[in-house]
PDB file of N, CA and C in Angstrom:
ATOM      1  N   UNK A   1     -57.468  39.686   7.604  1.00  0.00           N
ATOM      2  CA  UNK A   1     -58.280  39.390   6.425  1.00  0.00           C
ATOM      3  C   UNK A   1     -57.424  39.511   5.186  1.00  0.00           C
ATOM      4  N   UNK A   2     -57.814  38.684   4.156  1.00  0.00           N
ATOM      5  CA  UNK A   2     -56.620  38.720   3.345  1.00  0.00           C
ATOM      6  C   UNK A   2     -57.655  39.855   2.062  1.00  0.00           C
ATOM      7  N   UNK A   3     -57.024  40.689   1.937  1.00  0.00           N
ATOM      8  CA  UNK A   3     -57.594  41.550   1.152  1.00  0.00           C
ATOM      9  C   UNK A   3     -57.403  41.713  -0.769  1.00  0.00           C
ATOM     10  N   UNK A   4     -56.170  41.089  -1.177  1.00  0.00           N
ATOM     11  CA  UNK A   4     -56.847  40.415  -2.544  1.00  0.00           C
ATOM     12  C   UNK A   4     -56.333  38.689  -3.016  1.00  0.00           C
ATOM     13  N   UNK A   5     -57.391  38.223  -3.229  1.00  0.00           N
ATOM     14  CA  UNK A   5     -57.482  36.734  -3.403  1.00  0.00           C
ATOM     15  C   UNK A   5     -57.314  36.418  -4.749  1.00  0.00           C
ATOM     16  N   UNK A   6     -56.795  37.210  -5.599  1.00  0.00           N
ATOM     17  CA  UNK A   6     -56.317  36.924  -6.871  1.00  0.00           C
ATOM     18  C   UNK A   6     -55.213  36.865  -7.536  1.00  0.00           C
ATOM     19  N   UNK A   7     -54.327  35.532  -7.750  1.00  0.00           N
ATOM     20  CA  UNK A   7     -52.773  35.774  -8.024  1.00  0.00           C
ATOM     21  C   UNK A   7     -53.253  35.323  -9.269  1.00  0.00           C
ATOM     22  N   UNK A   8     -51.608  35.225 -10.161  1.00  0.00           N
ATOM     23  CA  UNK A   8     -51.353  34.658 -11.087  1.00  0.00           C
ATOM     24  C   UNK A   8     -50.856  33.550 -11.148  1.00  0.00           C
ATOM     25  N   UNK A   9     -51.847  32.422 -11.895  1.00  0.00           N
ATOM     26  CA  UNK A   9     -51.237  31.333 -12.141  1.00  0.00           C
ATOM     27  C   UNK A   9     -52.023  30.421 -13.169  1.00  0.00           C
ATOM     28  N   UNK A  10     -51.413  28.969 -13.328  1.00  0.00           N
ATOM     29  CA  UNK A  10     -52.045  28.116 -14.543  1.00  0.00           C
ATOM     30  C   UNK A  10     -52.842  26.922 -13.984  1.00  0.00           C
ATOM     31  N   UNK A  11     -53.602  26.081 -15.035  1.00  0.00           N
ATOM     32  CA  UNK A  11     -54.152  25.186 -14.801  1.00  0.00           C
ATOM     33  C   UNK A  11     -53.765  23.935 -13.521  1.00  0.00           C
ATOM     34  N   UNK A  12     -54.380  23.212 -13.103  1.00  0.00           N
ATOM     35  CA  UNK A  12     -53.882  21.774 -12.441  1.00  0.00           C
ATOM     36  C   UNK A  12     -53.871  21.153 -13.136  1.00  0.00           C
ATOM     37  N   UNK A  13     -53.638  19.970 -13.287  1.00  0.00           N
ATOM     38  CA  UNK A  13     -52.183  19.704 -12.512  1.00  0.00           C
ATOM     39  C   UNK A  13     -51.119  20.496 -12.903  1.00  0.00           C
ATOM     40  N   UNK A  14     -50.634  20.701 -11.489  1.00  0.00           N
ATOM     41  CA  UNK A  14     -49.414  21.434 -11.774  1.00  0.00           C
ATOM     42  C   UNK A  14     -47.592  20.781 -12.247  1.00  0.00           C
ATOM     43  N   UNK A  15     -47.474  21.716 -13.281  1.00  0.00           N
ATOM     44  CA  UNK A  15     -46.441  20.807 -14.150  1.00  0.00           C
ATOM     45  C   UNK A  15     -45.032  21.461 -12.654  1.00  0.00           C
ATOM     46  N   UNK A  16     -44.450  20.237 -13.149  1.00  0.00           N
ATOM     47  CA  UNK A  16     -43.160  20.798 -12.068  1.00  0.00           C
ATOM     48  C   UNK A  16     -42.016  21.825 -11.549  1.00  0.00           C
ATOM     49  N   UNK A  17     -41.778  22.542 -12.959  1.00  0.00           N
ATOM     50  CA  UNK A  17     -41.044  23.889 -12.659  1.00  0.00           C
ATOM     51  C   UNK A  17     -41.672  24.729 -11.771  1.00  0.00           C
ATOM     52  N   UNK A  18     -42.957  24.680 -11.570  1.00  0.00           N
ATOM     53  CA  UNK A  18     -43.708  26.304 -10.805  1.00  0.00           C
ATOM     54  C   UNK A  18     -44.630  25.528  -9.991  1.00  0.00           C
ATOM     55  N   UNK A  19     -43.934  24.134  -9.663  1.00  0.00           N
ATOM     56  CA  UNK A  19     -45.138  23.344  -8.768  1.00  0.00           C
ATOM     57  C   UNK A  19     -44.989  24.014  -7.127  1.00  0.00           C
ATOM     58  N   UNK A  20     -43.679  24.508  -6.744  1.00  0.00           N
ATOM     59  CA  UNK A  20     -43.172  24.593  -6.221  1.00  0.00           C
ATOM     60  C   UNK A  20     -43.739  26.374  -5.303  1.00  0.00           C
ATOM     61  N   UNK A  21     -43.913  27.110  -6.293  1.00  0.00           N
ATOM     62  CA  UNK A  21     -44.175  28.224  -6.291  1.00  0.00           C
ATOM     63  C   UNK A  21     -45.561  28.379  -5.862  1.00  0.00           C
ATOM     64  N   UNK A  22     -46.017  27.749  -7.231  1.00  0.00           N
ATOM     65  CA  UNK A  22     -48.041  27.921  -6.639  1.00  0.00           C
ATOM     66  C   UNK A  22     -48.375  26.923  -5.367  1.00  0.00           C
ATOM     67  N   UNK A  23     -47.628  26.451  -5.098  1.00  0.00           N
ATOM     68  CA  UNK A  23     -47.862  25.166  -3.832  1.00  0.00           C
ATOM     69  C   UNK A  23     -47.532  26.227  -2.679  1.00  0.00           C
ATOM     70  N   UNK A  24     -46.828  26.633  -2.492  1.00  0.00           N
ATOM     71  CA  UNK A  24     -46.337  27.554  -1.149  1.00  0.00           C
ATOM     72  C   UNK A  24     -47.541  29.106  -1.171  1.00  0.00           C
ATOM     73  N   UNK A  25     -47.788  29.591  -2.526  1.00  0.00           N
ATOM     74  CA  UNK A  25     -48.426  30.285  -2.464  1.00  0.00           C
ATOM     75  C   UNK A  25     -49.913  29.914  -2.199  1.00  0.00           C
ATOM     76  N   UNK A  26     -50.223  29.050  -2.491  1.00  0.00           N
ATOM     77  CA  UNK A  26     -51.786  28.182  -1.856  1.00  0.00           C
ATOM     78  C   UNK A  26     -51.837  28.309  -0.059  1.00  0.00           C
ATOM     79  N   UNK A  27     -50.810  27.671  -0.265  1.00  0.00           N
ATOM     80  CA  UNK A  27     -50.432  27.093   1.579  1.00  0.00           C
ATOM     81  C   UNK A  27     -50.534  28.399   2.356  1.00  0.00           C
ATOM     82  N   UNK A  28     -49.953  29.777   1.916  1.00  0.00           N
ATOM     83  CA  UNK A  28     -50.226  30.732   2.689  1.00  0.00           C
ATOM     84  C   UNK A  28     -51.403  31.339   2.680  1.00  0.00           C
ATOM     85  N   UNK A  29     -52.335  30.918   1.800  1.00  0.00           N
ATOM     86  CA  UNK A  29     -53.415  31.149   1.852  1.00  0.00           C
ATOM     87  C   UNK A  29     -54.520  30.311   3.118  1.00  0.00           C
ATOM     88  N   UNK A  30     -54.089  29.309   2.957  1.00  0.00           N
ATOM     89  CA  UNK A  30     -54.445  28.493   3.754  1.00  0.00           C
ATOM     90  C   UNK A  30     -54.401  28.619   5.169  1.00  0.00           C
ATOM     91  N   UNK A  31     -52.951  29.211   5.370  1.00  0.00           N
ATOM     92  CA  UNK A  31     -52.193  28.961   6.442  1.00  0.00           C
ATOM     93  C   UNK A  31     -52.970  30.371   6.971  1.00  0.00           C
ATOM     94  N   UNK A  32     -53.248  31.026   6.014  1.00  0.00           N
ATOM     95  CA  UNK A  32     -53.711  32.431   6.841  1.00  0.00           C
ATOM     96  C   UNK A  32     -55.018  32.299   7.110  1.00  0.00           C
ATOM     97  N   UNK A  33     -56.250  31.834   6.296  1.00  0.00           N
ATOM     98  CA  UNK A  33     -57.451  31.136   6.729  1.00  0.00           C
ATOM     99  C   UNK A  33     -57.364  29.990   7.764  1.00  0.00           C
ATOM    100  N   UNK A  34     -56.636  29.244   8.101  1.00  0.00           N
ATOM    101  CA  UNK A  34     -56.961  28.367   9.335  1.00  0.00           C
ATOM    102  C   UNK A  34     -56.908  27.169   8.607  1.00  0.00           C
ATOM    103  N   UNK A  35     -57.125  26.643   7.378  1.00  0.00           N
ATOM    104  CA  UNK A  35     -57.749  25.717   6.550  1.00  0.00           C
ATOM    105  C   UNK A  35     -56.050  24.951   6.106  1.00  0.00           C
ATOM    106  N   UNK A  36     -55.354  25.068   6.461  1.00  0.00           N
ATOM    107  CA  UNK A  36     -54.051  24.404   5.994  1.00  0.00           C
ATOM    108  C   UNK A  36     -54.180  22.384   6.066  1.00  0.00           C
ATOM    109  N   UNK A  37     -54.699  22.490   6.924  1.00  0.00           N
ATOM    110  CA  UNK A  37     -54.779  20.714   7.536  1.00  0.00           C
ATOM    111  C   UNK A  37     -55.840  20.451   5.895  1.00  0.00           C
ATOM    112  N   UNK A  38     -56.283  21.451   5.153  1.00  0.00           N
ATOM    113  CA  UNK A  38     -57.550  20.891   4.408  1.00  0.00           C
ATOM    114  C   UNK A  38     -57.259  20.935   2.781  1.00  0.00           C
ATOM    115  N   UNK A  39     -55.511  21.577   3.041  1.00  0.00           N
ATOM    116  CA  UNK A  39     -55.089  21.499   1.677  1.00  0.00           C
ATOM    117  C   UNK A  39     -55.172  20.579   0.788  1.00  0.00           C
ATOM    118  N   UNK A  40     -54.693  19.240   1.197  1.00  0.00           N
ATOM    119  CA  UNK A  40     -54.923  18.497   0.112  1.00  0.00           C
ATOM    120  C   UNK A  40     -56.066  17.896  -0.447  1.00  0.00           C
ATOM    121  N   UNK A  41     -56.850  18.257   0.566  1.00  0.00           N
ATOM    122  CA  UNK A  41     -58.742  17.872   0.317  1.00  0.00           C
ATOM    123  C   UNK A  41     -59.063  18.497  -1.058  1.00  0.00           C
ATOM    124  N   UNK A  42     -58.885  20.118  -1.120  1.00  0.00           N
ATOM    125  CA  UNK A  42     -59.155  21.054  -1.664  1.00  0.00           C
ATOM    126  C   UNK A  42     -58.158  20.764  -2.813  1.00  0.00           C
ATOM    127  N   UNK A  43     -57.274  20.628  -3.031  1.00  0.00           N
ATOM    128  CA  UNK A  43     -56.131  19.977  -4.317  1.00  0.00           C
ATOM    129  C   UNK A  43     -57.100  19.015  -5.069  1.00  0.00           C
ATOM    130  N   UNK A  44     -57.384  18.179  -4.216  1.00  0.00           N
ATOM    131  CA  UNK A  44     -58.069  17.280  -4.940  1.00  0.00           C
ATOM    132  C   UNK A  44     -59.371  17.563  -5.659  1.00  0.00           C
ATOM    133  N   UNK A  45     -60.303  18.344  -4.865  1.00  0.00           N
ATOM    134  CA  UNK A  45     -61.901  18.683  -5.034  1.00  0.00           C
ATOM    135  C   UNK A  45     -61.403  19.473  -6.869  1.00  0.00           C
ATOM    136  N   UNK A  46     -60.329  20.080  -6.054  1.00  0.00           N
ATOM    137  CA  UNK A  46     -59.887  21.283  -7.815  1.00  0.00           C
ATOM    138  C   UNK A  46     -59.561  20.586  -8.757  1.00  0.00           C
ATOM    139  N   UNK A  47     -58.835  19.761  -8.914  1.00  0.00           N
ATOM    140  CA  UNK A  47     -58.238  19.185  -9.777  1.00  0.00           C
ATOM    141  C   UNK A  47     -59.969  18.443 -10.243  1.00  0.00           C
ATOM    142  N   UNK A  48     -60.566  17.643  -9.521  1.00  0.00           N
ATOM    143  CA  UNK A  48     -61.515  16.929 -10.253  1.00  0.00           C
ATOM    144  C   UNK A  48     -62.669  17.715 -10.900  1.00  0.00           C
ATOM    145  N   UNK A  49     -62.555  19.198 -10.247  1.00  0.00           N
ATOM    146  CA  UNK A  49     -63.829  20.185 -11.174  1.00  0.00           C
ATOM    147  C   UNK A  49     -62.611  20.729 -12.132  1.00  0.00           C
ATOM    148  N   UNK A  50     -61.551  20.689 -12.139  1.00  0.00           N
ATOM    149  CA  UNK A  50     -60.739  21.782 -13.345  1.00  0.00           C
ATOM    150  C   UNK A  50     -60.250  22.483 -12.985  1.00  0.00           C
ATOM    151  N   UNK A  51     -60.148  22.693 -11.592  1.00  0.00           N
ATOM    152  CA  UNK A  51     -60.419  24.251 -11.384  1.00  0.00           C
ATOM    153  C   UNK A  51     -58.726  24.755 -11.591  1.00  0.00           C
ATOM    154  N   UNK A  52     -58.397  26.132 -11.679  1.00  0.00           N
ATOM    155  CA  UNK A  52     -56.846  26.456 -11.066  1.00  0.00           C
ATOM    156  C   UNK A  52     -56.732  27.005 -10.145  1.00  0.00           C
ATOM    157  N   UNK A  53     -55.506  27.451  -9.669  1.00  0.00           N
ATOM    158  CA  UNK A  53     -55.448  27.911  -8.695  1.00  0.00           C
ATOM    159  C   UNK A  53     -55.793  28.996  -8.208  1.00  0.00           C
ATOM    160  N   UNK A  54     -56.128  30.284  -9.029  1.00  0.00           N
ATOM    161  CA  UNK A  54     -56.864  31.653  -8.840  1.00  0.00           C
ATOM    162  C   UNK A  54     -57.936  31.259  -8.367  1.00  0.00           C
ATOM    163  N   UNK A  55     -58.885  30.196  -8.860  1.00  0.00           N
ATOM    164  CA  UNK A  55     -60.120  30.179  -8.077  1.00  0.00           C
ATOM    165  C   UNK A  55     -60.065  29.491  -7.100  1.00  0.00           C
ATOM    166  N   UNK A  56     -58.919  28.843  -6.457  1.00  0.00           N
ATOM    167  CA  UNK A  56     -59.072  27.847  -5.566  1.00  0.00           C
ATOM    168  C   UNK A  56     -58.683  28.786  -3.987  1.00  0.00           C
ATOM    169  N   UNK A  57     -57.835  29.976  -4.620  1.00  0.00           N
ATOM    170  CA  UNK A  57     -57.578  31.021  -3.763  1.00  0.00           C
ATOM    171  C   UNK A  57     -58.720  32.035  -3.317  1.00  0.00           C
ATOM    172  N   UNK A  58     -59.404  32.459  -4.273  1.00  0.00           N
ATOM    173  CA  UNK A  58     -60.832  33.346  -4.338  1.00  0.00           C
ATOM    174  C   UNK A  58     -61.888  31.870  -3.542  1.00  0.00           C
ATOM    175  N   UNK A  59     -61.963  30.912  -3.735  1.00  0.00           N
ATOM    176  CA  UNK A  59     -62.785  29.606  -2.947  1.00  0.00           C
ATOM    177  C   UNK A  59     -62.141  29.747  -1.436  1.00  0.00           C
ATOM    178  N   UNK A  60     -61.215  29.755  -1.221  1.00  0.00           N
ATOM    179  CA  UNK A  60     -60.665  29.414   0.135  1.00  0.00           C
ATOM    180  C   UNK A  60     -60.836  30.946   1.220  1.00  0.00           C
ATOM    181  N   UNK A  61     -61.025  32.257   0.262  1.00  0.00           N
ATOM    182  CA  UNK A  61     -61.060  33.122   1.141  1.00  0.00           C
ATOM    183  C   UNK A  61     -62.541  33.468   1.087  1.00  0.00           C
ATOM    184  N   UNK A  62     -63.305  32.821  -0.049  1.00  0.00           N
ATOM    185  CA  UNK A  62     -64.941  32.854   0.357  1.00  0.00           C
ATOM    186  C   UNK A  62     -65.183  31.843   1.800  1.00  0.00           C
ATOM    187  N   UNK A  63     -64.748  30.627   1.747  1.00  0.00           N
ATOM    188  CA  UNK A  63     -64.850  29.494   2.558  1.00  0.00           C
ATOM    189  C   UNK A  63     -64.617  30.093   4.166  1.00  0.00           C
ATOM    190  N   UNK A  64     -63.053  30.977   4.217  1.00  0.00           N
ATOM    191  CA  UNK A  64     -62.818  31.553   5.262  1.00  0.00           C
ATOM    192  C   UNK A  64     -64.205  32.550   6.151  1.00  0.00           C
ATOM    193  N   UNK A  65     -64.564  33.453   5.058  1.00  0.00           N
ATOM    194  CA  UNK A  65     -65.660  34.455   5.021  1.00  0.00           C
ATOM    195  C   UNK A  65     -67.085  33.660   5.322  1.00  0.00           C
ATOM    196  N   UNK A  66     -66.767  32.385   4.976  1.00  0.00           N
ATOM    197  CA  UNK A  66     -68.234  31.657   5.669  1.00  0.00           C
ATOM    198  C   UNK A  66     -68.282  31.089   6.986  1.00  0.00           C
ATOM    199  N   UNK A  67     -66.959  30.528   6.988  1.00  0.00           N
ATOM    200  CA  UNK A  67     -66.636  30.101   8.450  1.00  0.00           C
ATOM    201  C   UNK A  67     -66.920  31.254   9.765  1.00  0.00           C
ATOM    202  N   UNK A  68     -66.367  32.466   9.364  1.00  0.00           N
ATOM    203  CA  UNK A  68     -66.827  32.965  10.192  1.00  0.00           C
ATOM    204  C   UNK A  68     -68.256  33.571  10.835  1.00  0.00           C
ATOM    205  N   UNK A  69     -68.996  33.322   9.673  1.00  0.00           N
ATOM    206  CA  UNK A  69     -70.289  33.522  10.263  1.00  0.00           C
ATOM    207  C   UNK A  69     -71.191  32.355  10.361  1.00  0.00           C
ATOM    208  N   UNK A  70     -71.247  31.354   9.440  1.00  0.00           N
ATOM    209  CA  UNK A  70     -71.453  29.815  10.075  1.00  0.00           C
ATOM    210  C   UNK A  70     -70.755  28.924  10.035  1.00  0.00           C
ATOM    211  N   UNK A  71     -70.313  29.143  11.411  1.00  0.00           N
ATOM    212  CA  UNK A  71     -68.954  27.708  11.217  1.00  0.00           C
ATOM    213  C   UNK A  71     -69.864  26.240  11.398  1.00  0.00           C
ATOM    214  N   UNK A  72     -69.059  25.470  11.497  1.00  0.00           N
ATOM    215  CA  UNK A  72     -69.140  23.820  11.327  1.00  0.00           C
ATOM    216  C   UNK A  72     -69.795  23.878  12.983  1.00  0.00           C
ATOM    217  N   UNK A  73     -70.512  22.981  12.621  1.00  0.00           N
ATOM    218  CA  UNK A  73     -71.535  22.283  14.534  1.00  0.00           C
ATOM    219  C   UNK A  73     -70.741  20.984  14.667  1.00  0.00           C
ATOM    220  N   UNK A  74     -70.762  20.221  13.438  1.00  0.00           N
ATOM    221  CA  UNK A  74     -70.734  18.606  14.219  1.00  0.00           C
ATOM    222  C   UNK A  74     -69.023  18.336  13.413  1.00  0.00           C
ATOM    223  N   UNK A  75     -68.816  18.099  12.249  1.00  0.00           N
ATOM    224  CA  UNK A  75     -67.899  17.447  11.371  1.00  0.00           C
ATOM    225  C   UNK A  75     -67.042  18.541  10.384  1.00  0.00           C
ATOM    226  N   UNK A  76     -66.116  19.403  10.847  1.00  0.00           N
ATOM    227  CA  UNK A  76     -65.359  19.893   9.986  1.00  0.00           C
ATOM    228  C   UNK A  76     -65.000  20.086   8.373  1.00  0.00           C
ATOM    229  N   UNK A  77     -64.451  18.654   8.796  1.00  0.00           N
ATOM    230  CA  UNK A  77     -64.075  18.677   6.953  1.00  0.00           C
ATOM    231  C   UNK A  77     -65.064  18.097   6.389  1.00  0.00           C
ATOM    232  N   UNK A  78     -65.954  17.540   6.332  1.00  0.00           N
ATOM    233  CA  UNK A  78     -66.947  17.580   5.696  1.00  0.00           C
ATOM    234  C   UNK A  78     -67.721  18.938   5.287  1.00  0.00           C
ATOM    235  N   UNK A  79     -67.976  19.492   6.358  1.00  0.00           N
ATOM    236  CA  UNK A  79     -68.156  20.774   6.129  1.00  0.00           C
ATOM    237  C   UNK A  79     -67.520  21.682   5.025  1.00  0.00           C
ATOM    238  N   UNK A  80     -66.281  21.686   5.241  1.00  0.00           N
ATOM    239  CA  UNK A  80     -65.534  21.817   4.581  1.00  0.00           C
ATOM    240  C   UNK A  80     -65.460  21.520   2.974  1.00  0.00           C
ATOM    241  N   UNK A  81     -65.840  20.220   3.085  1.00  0.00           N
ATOM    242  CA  UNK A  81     -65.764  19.794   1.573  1.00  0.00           C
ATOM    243  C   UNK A  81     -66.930  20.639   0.809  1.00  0.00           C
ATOM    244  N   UNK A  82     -68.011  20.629   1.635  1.00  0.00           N
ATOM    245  CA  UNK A  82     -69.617  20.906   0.881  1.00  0.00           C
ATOM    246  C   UNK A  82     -69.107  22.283   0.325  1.00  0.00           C
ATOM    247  N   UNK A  83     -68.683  23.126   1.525  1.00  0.00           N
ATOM    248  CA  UNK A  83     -68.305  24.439   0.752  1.00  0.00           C
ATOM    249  C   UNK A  83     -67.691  25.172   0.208  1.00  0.00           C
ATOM    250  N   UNK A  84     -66.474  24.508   0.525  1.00  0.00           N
ATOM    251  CA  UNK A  84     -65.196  24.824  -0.517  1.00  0.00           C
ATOM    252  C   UNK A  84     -65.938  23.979  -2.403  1.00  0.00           C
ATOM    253  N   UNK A  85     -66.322  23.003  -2.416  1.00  0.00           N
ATOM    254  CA  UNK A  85     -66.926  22.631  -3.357  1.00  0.00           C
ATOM    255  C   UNK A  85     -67.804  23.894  -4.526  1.00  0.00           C
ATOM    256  N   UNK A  86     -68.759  24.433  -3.780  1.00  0.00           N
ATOM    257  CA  UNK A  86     -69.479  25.232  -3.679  1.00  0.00           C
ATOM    258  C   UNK A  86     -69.123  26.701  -4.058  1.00  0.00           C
ATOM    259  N   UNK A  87     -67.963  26.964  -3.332  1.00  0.00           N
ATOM    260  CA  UNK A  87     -67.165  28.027  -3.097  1.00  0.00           C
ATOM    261  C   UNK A  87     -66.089  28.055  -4.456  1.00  0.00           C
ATOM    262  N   UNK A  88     -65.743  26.905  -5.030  1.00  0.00           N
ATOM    263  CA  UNK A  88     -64.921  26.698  -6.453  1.00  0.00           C
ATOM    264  C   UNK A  88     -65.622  27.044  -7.099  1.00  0.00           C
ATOM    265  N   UNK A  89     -67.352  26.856  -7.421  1.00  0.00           N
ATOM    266  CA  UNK A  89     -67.483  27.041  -8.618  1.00  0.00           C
ATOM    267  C   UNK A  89     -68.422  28.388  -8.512  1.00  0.00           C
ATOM    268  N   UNK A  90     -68.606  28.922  -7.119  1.00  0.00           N
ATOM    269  CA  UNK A  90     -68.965  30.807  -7.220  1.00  0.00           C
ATOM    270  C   UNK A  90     -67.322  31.318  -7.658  1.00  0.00           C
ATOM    271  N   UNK A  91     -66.610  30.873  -7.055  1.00  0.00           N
ATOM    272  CA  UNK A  91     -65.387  31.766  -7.570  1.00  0.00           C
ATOM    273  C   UNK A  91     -65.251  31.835  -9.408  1.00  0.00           C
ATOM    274  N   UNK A  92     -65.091  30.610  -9.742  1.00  0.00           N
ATOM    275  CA  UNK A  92     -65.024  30.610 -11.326  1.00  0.00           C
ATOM    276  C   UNK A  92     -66.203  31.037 -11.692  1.00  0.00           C
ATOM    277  N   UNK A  93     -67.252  31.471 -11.779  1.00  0.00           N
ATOM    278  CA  UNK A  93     -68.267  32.089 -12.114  1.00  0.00           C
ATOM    279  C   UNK A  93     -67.842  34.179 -11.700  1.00  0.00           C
ATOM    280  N   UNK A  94     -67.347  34.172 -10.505  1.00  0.00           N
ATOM    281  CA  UNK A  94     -66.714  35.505 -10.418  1.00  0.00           C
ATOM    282  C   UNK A  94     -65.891  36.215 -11.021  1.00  0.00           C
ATOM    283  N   UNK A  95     -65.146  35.261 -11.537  1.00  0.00           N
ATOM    284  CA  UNK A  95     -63.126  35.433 -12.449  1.00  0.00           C
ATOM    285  C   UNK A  95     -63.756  35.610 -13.456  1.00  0.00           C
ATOM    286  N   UNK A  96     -64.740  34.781 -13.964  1.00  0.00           N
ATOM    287  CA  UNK A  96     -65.068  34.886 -15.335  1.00  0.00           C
ATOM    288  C   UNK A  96     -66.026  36.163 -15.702  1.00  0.00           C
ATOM    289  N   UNK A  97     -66.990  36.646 -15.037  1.00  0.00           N
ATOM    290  CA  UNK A  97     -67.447  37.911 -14.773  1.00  0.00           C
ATOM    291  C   UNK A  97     -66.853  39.179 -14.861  1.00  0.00           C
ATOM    292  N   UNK A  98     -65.346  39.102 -13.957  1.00  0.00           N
ATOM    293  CA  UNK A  98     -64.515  39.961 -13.711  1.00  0.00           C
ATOM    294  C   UNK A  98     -63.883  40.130 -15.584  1.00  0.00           C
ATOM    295  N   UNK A  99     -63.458  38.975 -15.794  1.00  0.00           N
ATOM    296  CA  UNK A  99     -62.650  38.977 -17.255  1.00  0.00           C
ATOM    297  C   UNK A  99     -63.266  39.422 -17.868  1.00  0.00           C
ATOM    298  N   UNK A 100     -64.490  39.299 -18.274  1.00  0.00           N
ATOM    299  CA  UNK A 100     -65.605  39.554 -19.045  1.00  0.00           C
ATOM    300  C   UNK A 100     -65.849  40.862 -18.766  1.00  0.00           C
ATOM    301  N   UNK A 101     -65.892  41.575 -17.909  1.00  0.00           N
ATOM    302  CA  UNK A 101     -66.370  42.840 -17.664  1.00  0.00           C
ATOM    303  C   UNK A 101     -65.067  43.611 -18.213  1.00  0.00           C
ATOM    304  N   UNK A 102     -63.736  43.338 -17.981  1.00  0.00           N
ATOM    305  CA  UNK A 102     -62.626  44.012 -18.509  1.00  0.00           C
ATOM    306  C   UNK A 102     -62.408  44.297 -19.462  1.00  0.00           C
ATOM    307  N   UNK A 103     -62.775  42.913 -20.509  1.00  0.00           N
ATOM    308  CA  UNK A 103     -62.495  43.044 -21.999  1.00  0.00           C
ATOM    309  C   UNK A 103     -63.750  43.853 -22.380  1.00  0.00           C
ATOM    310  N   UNK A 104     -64.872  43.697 -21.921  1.00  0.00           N
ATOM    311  CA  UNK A 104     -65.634  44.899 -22.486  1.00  0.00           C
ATOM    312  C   UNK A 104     -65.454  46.316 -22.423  1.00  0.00           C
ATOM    313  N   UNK A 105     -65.252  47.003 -21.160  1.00  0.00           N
ATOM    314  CA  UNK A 105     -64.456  48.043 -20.600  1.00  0.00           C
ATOM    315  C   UNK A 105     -63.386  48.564 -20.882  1.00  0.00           C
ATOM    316  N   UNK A 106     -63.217  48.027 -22.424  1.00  0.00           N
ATOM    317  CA  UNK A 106     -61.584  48.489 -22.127  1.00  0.00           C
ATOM    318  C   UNK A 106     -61.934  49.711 -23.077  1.00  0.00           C
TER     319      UNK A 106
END
């Protein structure tokens, strides 16, 4: 289980000096959820909501956490899409919670 789903990083598209960096660091995320074949699905779904990559990491280990208790019956990546979809925008609703709770707290 991957126990924290929150790195550091910037917006998508990713500019090319650190494309390199947050790309490998996605992938092991991936690679450790099972979901690697679904990377570029999920590149894409992000990029067209905004999303970056902190939430796409916090999305992929919610997604993981769903799979295991209802996985897919008929069609995978479809599956896939609905909830990683889904799963982007509970995560950015979480990050932003989290931030929000810090700067008050301090």
């Amino acid at each position: 289980m991957i126990d924290n789903c929150l790195t550091k990083s910037d917006h998508f598209p990713l500019d090319q000096s650190s494309a390199l960096n947050k790309e490998s660091t996605l992938e092991s995320y991936f690679i450790a959820t099972g979901f690697l074949d679904q990377l570029p699905t999920a590149i894409q779904i992000a990029e067209e909501l905004k999303c970056d990559s902190n939430e796409m990491i916090e999305a992929i280990c919610k997604v993981a956490d769903k799979f295991k208790i209802y996985p897919p019956t008929k069609n995978r990546t479809s599956w896939f899409v609905i909830v990683f979809r889904e799963k982007l925008l509970e995560a950015r609703a979480d990050l932003m919670a989290h931030k929000y709770r810090k700067q008050y707290f301090k």
